[in-house]
Protein backbone atom coordinates (compact mmCIF):
# COMPACT_ATOMS: atom_id res chain seq x y z
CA UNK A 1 19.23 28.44 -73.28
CA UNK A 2 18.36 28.25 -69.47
CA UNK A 3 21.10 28.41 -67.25
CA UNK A 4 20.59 26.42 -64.04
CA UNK A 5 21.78 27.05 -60.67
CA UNK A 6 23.15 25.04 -58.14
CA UNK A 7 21.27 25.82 -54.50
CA UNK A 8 22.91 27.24 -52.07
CA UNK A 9 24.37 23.98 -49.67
CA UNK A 10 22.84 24.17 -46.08
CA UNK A 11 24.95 25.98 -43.44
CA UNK A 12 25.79 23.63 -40.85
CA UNK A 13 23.82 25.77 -38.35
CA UNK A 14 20.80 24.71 -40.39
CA UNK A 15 21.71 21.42 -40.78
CA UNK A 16 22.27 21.53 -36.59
CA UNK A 17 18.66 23.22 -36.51
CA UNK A 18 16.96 20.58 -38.75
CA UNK A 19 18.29 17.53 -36.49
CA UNK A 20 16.87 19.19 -33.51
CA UNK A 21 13.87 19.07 -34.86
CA UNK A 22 14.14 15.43 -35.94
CA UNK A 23 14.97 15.02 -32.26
CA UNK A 24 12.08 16.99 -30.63
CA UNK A 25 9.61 15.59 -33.36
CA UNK A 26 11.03 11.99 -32.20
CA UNK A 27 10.09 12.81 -29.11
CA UNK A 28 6.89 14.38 -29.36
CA UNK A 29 6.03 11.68 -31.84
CA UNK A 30 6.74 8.60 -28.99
CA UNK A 31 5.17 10.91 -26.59
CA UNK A 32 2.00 10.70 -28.52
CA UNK A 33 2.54 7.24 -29.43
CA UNK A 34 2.89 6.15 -25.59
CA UNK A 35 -0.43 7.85 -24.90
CA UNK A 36 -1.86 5.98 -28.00
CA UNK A 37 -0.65 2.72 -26.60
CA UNK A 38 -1.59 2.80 -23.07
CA UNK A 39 -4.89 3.70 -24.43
CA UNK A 40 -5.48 0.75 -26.77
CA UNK A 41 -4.86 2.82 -30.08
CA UNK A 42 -2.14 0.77 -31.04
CA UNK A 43 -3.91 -2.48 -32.58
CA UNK A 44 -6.25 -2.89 -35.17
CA UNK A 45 -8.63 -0.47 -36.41
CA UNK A 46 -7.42 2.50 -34.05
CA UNK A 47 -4.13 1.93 -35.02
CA UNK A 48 -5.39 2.33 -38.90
CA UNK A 49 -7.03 5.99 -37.51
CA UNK A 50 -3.39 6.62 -36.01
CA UNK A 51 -1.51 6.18 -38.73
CA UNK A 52 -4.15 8.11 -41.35
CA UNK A 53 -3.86 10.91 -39.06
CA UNK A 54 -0.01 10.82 -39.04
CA UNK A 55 -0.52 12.60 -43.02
CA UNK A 56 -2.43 15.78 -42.01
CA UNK A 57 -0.02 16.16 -38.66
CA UNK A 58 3.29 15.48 -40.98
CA UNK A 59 2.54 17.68 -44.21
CA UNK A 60 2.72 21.35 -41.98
CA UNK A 61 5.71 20.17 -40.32
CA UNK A 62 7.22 19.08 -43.56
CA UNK A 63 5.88 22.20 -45.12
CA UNK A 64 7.16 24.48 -43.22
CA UNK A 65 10.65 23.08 -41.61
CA UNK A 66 12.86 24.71 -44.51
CA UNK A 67 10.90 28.01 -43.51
CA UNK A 68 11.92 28.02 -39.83
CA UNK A 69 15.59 27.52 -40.68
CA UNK A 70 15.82 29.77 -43.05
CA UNK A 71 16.21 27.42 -46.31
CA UNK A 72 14.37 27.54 -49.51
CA UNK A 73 11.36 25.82 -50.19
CA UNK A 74 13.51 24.22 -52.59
CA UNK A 75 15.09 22.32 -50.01
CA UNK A 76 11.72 20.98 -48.37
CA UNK A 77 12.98 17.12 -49.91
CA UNK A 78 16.45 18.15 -47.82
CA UNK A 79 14.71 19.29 -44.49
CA UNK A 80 12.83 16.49 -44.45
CA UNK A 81 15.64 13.94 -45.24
CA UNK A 82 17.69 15.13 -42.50
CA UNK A 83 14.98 15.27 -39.80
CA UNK A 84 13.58 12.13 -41.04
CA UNK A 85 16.89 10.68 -40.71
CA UNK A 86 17.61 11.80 -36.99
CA UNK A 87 14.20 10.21 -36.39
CA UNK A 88 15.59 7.12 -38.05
CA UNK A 89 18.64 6.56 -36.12
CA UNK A 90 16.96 7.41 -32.95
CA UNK A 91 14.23 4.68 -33.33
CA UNK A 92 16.86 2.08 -34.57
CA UNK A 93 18.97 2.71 -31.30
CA UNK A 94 15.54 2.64 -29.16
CA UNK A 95 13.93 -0.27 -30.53
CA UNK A 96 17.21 -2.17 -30.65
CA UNK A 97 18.44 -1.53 -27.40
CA UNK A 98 15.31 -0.26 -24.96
CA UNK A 99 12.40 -0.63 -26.33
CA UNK A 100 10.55 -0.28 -22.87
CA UNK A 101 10.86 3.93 -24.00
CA UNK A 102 8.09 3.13 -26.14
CA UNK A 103 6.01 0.57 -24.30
CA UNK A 104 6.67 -2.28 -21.58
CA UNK A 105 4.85 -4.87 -23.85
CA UNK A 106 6.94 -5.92 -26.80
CA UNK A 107 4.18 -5.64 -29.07
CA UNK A 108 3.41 -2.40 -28.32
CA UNK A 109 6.92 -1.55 -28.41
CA UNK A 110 7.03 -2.77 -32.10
CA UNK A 111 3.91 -1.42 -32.96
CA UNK A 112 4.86 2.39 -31.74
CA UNK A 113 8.05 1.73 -33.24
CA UNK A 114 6.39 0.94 -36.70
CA UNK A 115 4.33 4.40 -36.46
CA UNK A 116 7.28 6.44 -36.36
CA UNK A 117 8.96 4.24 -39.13
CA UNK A 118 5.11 5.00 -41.08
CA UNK A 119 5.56 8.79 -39.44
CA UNK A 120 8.93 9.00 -41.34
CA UNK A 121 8.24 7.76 -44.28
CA UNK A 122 5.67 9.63 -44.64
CA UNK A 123 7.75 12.92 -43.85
CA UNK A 124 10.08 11.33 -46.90
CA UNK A 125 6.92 11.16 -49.02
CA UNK A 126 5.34 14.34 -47.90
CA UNK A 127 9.15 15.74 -48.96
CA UNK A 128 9.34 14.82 -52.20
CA UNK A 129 5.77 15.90 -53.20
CA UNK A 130 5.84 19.73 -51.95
CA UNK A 131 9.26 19.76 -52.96
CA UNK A 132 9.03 22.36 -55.93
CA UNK A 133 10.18 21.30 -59.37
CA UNK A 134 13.54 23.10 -60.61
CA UNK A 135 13.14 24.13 -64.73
């Protein structure tokens, strides 16, 4: 018979490390998404491009976030839960309360607010498919 092991629980170092991330990827992500917007990328058809191209940009950061903090890869559905999450509560507090950070025209606003909700859940799916299977 197998015996299985419980991981090792995240330090709360790492757990510090990974919402820092979630915060500069946040950023970096309405950064991109401002640029998008003032640029007309953010309706229709170019917003379709955006959001395909938010897989191939999101599966190296997922990849390799338990790597930079020093966690297994077993932990890759972990790292990305608690980055995804800081990205979460961020863009709940943003889009409730000052949506201008993202655009000055409501729609935009809502429409760069739904590609970092896409961006995360993607980051949650991306999570759960590299995780690595235990037994």
């Amino acid at each position: 018979m197998q015996e299985h092991t419980l991981p090792r629980p995240a330090s709360p170092a790492q757990v510090t490390a990974l919402i820092g991330i979630g915060i500069f990827l946040w950023f970096l992500g309405v950064l991109f998404l401002r640029w998008a917007s003032a640029g007309g990328w953010m309706a229709g058809t170019p917003q379709m491009i955006i959001y395909a191209l938010i897989i191939p940009v999101t599966w190296p950061l997922v990849r390799f976030a338990p790597q930079v903090v020093r966690l297994p890869a077993t932990e890759t559905l972990f790292a990305a839960s608690v980055m995804s999450m800081t990205a979460l509560l961020i863009d709940g507090i943003i889009i409730g309360y000052t949506p201008f950070v993202y655009a000055t025209d409501p729609a935009l606003a809502r429409a760069c607010a739904g590609g970092l909700l896409w961006a995360v859940g993607v980051a949650m799916a991306l999570g759960l498919a590299l995780q690595p299977r235990r037994g």
